[in-house]
PDB file of N, CA and C in Angstrom:
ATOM      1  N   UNK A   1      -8.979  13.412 -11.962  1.00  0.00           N
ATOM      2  CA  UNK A   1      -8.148  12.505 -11.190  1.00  0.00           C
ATOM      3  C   UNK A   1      -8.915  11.233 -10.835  1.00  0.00           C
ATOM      4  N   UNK A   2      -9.971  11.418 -10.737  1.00  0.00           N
ATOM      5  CA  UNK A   2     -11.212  10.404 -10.013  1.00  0.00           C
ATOM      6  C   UNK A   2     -10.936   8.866 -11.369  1.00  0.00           C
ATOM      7  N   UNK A   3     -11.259   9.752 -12.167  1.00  0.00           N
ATOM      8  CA  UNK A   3     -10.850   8.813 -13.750  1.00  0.00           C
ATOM      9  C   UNK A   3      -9.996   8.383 -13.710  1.00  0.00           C
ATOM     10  N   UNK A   4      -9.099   8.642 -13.585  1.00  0.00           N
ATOM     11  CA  UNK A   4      -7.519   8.510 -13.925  1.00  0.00           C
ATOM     12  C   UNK A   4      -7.287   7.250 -12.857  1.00  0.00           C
ATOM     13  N   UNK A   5      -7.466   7.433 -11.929  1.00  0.00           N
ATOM     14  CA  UNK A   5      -7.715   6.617 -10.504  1.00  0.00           C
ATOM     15  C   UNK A   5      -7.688   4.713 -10.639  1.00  0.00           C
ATOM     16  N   UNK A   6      -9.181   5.429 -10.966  1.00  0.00           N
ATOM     17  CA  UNK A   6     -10.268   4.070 -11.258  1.00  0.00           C
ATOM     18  C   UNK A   6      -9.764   3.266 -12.428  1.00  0.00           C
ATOM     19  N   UNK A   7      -9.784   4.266 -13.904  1.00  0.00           N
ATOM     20  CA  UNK A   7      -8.370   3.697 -14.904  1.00  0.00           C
ATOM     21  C   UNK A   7      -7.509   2.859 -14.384  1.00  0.00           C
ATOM     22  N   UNK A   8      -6.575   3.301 -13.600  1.00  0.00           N
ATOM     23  CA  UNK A   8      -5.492   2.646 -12.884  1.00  0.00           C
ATOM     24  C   UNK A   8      -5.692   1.082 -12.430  1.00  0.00           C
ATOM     25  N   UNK A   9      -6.784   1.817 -11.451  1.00  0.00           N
ATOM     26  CA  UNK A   9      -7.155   0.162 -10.905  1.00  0.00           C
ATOM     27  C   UNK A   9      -7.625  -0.860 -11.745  1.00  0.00           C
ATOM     28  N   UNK A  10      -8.664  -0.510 -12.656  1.00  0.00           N
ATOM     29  CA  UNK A  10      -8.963  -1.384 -13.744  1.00  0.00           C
ATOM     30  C   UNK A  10      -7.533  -2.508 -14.153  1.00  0.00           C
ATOM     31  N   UNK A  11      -6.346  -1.372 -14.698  1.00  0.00           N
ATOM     32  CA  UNK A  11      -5.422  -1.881 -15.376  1.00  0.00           C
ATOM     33  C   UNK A  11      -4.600  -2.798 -14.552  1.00  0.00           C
ATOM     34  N   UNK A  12      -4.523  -2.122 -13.633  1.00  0.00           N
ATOM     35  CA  UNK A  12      -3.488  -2.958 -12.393  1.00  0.00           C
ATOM     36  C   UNK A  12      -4.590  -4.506 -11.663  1.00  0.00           C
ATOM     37  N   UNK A  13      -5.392  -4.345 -11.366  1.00  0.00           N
ATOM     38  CA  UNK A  13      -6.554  -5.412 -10.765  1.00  0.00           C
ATOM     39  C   UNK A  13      -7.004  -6.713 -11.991  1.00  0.00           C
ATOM     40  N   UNK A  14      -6.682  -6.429 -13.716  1.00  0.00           N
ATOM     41  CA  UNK A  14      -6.968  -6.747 -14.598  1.00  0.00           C
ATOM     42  C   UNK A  14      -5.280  -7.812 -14.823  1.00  0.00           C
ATOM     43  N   UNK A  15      -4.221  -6.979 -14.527  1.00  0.00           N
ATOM     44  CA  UNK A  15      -3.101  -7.875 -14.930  1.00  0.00           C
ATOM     45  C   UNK A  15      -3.065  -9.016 -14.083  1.00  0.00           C
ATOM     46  N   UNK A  16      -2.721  -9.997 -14.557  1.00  0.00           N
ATOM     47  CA  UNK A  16      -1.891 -11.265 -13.777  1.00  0.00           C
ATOM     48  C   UNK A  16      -0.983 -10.994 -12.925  1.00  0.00           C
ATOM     49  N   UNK A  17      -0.676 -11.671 -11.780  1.00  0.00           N
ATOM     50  CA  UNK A  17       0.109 -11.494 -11.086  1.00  0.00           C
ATOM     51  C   UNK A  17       0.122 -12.241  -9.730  1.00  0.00           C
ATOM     52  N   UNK A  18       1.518 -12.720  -9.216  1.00  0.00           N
ATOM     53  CA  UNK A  18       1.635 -13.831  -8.435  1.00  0.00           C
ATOM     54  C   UNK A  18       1.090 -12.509  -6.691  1.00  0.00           C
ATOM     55  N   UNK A  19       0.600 -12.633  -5.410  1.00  0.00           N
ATOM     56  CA  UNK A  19       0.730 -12.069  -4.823  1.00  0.00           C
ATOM     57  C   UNK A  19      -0.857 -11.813  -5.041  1.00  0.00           C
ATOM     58  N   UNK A  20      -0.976 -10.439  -4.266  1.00  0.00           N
ATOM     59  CA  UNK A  20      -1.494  -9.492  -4.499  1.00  0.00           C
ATOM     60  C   UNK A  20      -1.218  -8.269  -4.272  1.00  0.00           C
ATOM     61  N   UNK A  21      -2.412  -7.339  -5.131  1.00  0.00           N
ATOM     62  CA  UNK A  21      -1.618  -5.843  -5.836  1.00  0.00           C
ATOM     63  C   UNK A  21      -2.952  -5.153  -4.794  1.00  0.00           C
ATOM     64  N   UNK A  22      -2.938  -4.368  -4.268  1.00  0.00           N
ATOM     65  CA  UNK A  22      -3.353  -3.069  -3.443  1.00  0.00           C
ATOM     66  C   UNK A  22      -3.168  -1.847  -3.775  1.00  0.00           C
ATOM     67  N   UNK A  23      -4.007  -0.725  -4.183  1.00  0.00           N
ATOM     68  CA  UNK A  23      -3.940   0.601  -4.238  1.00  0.00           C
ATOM     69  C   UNK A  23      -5.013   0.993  -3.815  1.00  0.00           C
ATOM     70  N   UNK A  24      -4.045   1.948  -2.367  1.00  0.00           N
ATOM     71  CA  UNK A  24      -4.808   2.690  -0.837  1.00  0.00           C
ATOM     72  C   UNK A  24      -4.129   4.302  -1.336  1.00  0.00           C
ATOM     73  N   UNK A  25      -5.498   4.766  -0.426  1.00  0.00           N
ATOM     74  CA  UNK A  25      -5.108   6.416  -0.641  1.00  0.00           C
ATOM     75  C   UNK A  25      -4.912   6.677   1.100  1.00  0.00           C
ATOM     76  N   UNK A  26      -4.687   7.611   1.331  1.00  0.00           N
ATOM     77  CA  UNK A  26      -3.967   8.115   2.356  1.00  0.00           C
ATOM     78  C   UNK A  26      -5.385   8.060   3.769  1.00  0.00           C
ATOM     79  N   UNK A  27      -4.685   7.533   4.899  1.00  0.00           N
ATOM     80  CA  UNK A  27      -6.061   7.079   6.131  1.00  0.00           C
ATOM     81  C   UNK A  27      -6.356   5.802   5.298  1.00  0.00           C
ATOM     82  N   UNK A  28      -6.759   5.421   4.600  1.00  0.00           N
ATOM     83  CA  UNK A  28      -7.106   3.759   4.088  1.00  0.00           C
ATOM     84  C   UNK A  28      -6.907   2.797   4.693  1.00  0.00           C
ATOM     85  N   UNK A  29      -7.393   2.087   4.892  1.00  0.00           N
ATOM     86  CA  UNK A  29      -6.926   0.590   5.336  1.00  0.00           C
ATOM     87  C   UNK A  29      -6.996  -0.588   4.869  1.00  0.00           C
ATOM     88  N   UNK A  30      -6.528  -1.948   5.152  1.00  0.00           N
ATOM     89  CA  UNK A  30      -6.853  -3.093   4.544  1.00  0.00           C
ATOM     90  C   UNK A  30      -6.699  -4.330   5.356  1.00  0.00           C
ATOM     91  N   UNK A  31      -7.652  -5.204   5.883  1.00  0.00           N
ATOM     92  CA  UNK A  31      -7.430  -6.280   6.332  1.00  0.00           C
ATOM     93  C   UNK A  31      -6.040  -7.181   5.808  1.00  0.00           C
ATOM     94  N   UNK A  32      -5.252  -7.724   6.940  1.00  0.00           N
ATOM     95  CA  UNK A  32      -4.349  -8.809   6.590  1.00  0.00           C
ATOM     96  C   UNK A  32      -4.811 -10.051   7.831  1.00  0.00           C
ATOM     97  N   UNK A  33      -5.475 -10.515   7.513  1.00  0.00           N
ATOM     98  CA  UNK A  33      -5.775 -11.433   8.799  1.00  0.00           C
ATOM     99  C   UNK A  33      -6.155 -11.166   9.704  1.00  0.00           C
ATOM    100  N   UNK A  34      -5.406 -10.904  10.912  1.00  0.00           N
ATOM    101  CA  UNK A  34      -5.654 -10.615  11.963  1.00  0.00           C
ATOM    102  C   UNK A  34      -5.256  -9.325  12.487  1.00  0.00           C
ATOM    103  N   UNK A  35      -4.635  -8.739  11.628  1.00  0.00           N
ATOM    104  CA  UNK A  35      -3.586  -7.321  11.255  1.00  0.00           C
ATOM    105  C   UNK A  35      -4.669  -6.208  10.233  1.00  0.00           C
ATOM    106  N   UNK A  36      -4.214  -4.883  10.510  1.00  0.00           N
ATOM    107  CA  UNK A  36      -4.374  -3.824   9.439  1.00  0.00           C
ATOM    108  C   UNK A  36      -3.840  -3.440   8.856  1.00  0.00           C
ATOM    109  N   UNK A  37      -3.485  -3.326   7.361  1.00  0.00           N
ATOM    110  CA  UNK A  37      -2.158  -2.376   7.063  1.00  0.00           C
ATOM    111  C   UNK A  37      -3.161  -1.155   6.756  1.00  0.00           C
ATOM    112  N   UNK A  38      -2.360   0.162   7.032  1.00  0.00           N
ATOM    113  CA  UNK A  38      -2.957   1.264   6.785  1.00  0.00           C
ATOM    114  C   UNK A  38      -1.967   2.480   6.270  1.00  0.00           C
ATOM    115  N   UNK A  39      -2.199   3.057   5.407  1.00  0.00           N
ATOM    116  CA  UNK A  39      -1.592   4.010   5.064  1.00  0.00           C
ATOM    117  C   UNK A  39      -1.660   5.263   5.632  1.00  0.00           C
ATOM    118  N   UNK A  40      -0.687   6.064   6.543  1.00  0.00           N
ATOM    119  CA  UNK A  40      -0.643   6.643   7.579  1.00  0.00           C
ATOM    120  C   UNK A  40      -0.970   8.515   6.807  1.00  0.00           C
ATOM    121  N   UNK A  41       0.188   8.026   5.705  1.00  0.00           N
ATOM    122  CA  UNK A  41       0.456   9.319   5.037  1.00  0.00           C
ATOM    123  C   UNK A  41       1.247   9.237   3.873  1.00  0.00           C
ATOM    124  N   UNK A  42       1.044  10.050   3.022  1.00  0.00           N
ATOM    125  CA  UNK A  42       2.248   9.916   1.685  1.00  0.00           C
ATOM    126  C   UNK A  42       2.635  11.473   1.227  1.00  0.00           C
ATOM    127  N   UNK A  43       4.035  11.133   1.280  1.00  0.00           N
ATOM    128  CA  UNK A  43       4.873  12.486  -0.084  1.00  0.00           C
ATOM    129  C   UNK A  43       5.071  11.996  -0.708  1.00  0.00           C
ATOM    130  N   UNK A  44       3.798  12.890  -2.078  1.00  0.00           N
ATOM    131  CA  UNK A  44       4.428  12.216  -3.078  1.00  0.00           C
ATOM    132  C   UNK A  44       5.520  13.165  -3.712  1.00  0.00           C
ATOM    133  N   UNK A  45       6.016  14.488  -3.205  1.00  0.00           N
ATOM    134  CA  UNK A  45       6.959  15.019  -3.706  1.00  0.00           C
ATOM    135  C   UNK A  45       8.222  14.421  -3.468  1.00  0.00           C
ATOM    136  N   UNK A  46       8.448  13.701  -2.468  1.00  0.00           N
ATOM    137  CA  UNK A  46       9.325  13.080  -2.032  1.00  0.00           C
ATOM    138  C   UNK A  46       9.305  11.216  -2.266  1.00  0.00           C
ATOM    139  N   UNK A  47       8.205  11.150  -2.472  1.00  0.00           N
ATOM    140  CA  UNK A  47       8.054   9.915  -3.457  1.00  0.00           C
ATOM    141  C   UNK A  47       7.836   8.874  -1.942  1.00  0.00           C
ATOM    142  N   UNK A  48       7.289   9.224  -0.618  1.00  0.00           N
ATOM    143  CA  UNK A  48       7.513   8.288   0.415  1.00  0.00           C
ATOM    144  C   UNK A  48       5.930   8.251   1.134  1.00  0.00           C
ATOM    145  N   UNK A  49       6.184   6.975   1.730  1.00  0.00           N
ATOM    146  CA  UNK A  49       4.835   6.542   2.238  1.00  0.00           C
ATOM    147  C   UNK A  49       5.072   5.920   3.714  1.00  0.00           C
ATOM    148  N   UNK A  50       4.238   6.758   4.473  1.00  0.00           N
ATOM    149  CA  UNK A  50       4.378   6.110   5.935  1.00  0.00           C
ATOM    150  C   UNK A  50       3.071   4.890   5.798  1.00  0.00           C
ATOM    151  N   UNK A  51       3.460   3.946   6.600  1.00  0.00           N
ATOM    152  CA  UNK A  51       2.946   2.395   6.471  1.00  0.00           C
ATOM    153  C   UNK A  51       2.450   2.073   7.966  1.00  0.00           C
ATOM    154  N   UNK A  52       1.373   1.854   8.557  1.00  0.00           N
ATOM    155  CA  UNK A  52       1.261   1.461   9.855  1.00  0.00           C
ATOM    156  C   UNK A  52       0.849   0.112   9.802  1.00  0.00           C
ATOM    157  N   UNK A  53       0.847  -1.140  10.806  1.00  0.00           N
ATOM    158  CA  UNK A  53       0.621  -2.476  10.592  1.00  0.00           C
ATOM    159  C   UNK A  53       0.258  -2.220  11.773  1.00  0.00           C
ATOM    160  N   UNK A  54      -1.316  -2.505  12.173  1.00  0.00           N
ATOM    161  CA  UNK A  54      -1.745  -2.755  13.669  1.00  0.00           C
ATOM    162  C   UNK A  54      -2.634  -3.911  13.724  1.00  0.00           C
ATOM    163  N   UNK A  55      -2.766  -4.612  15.084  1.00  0.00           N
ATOM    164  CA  UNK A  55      -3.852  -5.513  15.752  1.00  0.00           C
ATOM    165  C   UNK A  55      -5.201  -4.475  16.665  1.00  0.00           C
ATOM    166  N   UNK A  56      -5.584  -5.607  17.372  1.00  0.00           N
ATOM    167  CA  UNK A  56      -6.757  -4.849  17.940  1.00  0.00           C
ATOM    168  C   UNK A  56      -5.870  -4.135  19.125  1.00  0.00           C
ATOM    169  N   UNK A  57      -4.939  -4.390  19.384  1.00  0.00           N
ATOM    170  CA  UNK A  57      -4.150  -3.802  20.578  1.00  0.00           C
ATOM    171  C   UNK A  57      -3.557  -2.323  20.095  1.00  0.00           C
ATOM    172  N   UNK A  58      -3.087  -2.274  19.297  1.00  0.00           N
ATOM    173  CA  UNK A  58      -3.202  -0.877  18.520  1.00  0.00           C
ATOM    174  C   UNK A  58      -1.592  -1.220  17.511  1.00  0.00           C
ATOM    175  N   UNK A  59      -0.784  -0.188  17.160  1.00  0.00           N
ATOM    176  CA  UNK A  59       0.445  -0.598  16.549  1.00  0.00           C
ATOM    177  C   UNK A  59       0.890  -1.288  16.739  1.00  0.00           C
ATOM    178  N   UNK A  60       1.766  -2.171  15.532  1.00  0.00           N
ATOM    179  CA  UNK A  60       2.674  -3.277  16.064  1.00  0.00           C
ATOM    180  C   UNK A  60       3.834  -2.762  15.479  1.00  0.00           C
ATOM    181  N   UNK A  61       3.821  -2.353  13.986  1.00  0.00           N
ATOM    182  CA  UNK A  61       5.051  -1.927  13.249  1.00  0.00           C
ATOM    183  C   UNK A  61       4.423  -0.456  12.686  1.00  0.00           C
ATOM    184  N   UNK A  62       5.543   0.658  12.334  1.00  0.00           N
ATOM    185  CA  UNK A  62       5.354   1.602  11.638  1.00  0.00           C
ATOM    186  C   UNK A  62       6.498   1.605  10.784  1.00  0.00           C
ATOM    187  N   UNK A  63       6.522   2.534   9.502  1.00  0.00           N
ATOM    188  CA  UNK A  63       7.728   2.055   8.767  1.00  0.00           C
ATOM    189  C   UNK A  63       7.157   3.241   7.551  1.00  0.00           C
ATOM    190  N   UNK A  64       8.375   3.960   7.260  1.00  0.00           N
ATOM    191  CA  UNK A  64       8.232   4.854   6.424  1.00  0.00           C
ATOM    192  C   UNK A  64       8.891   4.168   5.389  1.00  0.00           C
ATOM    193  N   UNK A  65       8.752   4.212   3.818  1.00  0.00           N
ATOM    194  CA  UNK A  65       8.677   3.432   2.438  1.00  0.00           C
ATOM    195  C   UNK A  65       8.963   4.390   1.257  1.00  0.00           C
ATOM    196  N   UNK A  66       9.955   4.248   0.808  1.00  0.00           N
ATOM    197  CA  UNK A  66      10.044   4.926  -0.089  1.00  0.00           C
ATOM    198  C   UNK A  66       9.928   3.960  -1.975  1.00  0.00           C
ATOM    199  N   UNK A  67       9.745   4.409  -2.831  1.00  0.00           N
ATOM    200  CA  UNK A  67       9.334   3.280  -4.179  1.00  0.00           C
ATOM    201  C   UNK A  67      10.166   2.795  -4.425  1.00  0.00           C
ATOM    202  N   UNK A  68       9.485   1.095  -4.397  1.00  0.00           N
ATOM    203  CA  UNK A  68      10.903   0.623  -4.160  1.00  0.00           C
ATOM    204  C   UNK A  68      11.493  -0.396  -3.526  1.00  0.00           C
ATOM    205  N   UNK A  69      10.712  -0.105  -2.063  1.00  0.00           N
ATOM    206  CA  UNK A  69      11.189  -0.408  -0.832  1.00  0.00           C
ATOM    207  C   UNK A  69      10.873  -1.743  -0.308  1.00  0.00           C
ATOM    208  N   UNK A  70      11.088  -2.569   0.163  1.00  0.00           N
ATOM    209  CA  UNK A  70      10.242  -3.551   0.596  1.00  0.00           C
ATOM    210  C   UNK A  70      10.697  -3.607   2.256  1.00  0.00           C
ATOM    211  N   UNK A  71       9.520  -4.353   2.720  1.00  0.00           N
ATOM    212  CA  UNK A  71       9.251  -4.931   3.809  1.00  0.00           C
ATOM    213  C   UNK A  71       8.911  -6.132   4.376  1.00  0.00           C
ATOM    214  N   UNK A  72       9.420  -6.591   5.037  1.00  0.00           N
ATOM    215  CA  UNK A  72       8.839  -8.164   5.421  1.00  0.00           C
ATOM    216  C   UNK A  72       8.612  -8.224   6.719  1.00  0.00           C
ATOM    217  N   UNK A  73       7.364  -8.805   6.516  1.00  0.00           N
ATOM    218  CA  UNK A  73       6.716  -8.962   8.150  1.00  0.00           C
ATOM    219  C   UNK A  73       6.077 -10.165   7.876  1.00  0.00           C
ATOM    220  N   UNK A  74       6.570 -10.562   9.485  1.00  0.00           N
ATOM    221  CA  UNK A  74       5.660 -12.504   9.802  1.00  0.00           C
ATOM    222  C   UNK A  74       6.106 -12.992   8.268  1.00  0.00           C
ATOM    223  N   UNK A  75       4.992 -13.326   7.329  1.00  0.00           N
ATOM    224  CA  UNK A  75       4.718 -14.587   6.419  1.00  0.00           C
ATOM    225  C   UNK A  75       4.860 -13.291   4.873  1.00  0.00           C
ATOM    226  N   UNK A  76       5.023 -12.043   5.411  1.00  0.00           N
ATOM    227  CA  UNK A  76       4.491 -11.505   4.258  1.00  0.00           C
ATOM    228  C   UNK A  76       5.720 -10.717   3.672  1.00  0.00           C
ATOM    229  N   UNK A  77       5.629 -10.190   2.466  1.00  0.00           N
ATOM    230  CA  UNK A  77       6.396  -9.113   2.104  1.00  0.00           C
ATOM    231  C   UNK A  77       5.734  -8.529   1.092  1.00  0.00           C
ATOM    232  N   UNK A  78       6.024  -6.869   1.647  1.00  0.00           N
ATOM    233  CA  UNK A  78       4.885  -5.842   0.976  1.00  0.00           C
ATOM    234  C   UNK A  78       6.238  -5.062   0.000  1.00  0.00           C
ATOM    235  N   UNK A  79       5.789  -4.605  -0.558  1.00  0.00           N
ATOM    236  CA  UNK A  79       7.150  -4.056  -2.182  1.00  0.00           C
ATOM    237  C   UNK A  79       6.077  -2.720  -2.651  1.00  0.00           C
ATOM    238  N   UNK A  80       6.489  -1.170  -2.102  1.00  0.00           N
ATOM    239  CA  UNK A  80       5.758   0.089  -2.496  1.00  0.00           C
ATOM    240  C   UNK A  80       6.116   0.024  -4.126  1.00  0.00           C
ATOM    241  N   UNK A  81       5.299  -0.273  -5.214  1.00  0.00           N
ATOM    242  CA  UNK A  81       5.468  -0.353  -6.379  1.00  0.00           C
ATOM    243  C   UNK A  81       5.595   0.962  -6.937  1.00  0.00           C
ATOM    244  N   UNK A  82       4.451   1.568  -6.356  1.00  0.00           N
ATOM    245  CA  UNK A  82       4.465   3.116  -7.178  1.00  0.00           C
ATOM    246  C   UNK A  82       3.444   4.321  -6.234  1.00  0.00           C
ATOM    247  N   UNK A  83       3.526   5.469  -6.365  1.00  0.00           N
ATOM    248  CA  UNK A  83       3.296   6.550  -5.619  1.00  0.00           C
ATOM    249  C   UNK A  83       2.753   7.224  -6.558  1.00  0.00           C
ATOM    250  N   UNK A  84       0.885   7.687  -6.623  1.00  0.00           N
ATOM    251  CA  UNK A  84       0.589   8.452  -7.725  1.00  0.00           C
ATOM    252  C   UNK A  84      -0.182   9.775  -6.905  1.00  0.00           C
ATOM    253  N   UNK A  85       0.573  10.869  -7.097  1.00  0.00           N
ATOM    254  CA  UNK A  85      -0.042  12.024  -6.826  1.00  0.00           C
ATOM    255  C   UNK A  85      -1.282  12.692  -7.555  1.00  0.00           C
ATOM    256  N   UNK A  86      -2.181  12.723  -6.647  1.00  0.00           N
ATOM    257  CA  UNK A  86      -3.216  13.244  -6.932  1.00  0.00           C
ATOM    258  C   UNK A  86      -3.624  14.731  -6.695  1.00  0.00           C
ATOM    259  N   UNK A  87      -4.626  15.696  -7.317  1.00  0.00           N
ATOM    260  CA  UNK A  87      -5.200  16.682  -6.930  1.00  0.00           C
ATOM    261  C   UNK A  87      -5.742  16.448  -5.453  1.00  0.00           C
ATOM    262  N   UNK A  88      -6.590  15.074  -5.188  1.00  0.00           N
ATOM    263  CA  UNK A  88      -7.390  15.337  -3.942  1.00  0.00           C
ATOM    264  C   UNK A  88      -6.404  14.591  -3.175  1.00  0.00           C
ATOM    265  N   UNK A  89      -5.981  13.062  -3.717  1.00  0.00           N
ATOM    266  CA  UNK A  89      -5.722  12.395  -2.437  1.00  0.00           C
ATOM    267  C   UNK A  89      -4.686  11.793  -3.470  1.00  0.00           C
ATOM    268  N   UNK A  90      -3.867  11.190  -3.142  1.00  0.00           N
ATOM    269  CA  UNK A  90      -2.201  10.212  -3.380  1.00  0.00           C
ATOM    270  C   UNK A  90      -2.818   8.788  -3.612  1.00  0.00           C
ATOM    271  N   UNK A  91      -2.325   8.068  -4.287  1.00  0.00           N
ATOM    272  CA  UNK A  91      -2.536   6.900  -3.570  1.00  0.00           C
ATOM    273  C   UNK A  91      -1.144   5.717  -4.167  1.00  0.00           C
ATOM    274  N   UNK A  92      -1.290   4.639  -3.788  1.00  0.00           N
ATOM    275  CA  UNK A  92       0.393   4.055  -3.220  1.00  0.00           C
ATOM    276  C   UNK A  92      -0.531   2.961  -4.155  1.00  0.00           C
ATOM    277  N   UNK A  93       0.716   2.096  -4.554  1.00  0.00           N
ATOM    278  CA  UNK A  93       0.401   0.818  -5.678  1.00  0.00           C
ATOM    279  C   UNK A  93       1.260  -0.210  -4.890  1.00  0.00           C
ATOM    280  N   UNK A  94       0.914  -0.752  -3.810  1.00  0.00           N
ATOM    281  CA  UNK A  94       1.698  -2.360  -3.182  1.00  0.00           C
ATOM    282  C   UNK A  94       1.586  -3.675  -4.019  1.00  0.00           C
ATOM    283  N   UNK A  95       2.399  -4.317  -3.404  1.00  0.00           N
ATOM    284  CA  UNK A  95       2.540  -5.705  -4.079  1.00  0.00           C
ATOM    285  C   UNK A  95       2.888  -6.390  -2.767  1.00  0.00           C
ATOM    286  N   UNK A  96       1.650  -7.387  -2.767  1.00  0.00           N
ATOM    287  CA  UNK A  96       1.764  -8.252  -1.100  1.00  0.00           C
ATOM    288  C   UNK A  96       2.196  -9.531  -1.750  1.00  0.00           C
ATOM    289  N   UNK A  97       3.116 -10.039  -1.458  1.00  0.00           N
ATOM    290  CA  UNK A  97       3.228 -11.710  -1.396  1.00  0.00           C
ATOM    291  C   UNK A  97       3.415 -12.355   0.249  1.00  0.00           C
ATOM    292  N   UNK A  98       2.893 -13.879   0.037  1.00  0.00           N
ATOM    293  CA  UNK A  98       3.191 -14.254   0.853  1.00  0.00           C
ATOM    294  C   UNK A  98       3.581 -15.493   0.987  1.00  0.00           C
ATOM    295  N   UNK A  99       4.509 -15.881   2.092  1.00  0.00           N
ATOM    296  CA  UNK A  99       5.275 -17.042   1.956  1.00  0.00           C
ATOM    297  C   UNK A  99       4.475 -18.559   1.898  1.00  0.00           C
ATOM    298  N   UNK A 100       3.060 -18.372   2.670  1.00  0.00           N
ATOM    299  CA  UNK A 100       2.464 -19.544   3.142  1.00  0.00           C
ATOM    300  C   UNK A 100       2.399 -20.594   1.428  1.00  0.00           C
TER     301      UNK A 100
END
């Protein structure tokens, strides 16, 4: 799976693309400015991903995601591209654009 993974990212981090592309595994996080997005939890039997967006104050938004789905917050909009189940850990394929 570890292979398979890293594969992934290669391919996905390697394509062109307007935005940017993110793949987080489950507890992960990622700077957005002044914000975290973090991936809370994922089914991938159910194909869904809980999404947390916090500051230093703690949550601001939570939002469960199914593939597919999009979201828009402030300047941004996040689009769950794909959900890959793993032996150890899941991990979620986003697509961030933003308006600025």
């Amino acid at each position: 799976m570890a292979f398979s993974a890293i594969f992934l990212a290669q391919i996905i981090f390697a394509a062109p693309a307007s935005g940017q592309d993110l793949i987080l595994s489950t507890e992960e996080n990622r700077s957005l400015g002044n914000f975290t997005l973090q991936i809370v939890d994922v089914d991938a039997d159910t194909t869904k991903v809980w999404l947390e967006i916090s500051d230093p104050g703690g949550p601001v938004l939570s939002q469960i995601l199914s593939v597919n789905d999009t979201l828009s917050w402030k300047n941004l909009t996040l689009n769950v591209a794909r959900i890959y189940a793993g032996d150890i850990s899941d991990l979620v394929y986003l697509k961030i654009n933003s308006s600025d």
